[in-house]
N, C-alpha and C. Protein backbone atom coordinates (compact mmCIF):
# COMPACT_ATOMS: atom_id res chain seq x y z
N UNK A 1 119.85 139.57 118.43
CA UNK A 1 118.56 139.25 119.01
C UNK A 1 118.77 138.65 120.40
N UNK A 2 118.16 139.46 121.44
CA UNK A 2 118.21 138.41 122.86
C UNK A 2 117.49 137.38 123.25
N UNK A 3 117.32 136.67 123.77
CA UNK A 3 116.49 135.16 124.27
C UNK A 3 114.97 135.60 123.91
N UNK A 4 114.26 136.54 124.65
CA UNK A 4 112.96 136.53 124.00
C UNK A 4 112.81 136.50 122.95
N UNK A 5 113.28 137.91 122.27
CA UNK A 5 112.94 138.13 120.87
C UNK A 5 112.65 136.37 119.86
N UNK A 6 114.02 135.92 120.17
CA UNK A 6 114.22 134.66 119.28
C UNK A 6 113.33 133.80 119.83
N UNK A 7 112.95 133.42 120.81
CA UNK A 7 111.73 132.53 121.69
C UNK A 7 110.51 133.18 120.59
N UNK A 8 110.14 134.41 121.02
CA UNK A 8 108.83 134.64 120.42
C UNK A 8 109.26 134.39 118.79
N UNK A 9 109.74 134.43 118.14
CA UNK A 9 110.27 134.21 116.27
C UNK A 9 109.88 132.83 116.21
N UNK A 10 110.65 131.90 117.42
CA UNK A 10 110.82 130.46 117.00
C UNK A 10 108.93 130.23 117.46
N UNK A 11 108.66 130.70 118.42
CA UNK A 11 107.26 130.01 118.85
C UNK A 11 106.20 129.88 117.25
N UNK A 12 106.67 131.83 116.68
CA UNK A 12 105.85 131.89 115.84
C UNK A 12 106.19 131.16 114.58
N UNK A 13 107.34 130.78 113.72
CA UNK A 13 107.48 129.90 113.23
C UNK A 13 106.94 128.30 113.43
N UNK A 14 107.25 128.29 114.70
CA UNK A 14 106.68 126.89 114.90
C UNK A 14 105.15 126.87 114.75
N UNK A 15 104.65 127.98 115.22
CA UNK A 15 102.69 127.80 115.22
C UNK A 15 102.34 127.51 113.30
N UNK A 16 103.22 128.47 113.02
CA UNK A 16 103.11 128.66 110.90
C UNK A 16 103.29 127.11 110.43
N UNK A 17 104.47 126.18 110.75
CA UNK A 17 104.83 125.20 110.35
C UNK A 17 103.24 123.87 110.98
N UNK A 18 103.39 124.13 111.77
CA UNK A 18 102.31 123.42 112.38
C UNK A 18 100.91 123.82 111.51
N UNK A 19 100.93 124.46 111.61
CA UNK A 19 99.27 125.03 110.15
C UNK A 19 99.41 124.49 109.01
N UNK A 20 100.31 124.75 108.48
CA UNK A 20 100.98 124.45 107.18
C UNK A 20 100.46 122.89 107.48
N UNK A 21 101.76 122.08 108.15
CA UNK A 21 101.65 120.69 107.96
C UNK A 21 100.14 119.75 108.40
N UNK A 22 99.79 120.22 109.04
CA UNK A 22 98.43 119.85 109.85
C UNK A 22 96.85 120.57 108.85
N UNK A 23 96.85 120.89 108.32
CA UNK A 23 95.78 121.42 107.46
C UNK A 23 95.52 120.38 106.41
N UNK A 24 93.97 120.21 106.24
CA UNK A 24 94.17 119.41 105.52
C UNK A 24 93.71 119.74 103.77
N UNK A 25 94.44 119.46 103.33
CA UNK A 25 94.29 120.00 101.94
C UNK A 25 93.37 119.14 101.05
N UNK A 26 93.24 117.61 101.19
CA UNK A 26 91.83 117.11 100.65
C UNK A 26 91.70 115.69 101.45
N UNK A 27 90.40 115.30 101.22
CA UNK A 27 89.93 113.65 102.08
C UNK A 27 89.56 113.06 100.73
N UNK A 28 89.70 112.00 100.92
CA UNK A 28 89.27 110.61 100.51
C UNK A 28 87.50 110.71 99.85
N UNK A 29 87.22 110.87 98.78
CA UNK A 29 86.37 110.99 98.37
C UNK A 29 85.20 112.24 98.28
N UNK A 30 86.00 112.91 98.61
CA UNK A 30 85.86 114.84 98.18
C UNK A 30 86.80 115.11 97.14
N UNK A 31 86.24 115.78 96.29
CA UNK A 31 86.78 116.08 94.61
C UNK A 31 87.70 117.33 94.81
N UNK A 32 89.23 117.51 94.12
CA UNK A 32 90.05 118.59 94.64
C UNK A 32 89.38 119.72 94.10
N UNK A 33 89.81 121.04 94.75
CA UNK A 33 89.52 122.19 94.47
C UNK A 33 88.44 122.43 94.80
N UNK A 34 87.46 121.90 95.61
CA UNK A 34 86.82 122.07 96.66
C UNK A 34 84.83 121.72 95.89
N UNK A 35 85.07 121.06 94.97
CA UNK A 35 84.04 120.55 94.45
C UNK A 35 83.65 119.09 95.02
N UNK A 36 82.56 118.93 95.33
CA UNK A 36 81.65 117.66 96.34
C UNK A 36 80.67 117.00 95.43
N UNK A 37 81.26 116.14 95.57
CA UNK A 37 79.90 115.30 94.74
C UNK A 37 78.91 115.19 95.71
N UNK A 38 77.59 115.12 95.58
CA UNK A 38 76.55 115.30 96.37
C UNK A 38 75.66 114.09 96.97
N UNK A 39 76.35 113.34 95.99
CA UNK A 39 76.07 112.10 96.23
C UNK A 39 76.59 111.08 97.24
N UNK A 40 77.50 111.33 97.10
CA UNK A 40 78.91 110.74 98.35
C UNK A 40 78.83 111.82 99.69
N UNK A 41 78.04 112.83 99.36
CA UNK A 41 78.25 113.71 100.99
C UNK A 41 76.75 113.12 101.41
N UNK A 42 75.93 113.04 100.70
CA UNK A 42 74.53 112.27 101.33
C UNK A 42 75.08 111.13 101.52
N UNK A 43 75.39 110.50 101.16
CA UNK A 43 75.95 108.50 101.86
C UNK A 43 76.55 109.37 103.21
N UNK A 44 77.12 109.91 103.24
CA UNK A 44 78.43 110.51 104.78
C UNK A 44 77.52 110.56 105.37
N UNK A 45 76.79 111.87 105.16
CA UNK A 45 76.22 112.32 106.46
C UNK A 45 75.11 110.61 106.75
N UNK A 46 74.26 110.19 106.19
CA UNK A 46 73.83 109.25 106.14
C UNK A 46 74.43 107.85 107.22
N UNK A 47 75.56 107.67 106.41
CA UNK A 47 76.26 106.64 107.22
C UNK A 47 76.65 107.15 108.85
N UNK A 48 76.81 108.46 108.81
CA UNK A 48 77.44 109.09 110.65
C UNK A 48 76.03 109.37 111.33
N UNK A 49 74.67 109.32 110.52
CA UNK A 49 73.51 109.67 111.09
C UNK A 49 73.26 108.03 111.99
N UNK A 50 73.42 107.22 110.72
CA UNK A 50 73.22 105.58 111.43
C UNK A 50 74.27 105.49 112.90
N UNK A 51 75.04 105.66 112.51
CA UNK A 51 76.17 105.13 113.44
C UNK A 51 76.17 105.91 115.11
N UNK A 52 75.26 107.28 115.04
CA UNK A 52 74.97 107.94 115.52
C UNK A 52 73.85 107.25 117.11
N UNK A 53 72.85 106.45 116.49
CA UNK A 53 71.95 105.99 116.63
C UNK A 53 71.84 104.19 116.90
N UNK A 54 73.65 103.94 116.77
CA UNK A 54 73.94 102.62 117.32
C UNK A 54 74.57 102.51 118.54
């Protein structure tokens, strides 16, 4: 492999690793597997509407 080739491999590895690690897979009071309590997303938006408006 000459200098590009391996430049463009490593860039694209590096963009993959960076997705991977940086994605976020769950927050703090969102239920895993992508179920929301509805109750806790009305307080959110709620609480960022106030804070919005201070």
């Amino acid at each position: 492999m000459d200098l590009s080739n391996r430049t463009v491999v490593q860039v694209v590895v590096l963009a993959l690793v960076a997705q991977v690690t940086l994605s976020q897979h769950w927050s703090y009071g969102w239920l895993p597997g992508g179920k929301r309590s509805v109750g806790e997303l009305e307080a959110t938006i709620k609480a960022s509407t106030i804070y919005l408006y201070l």
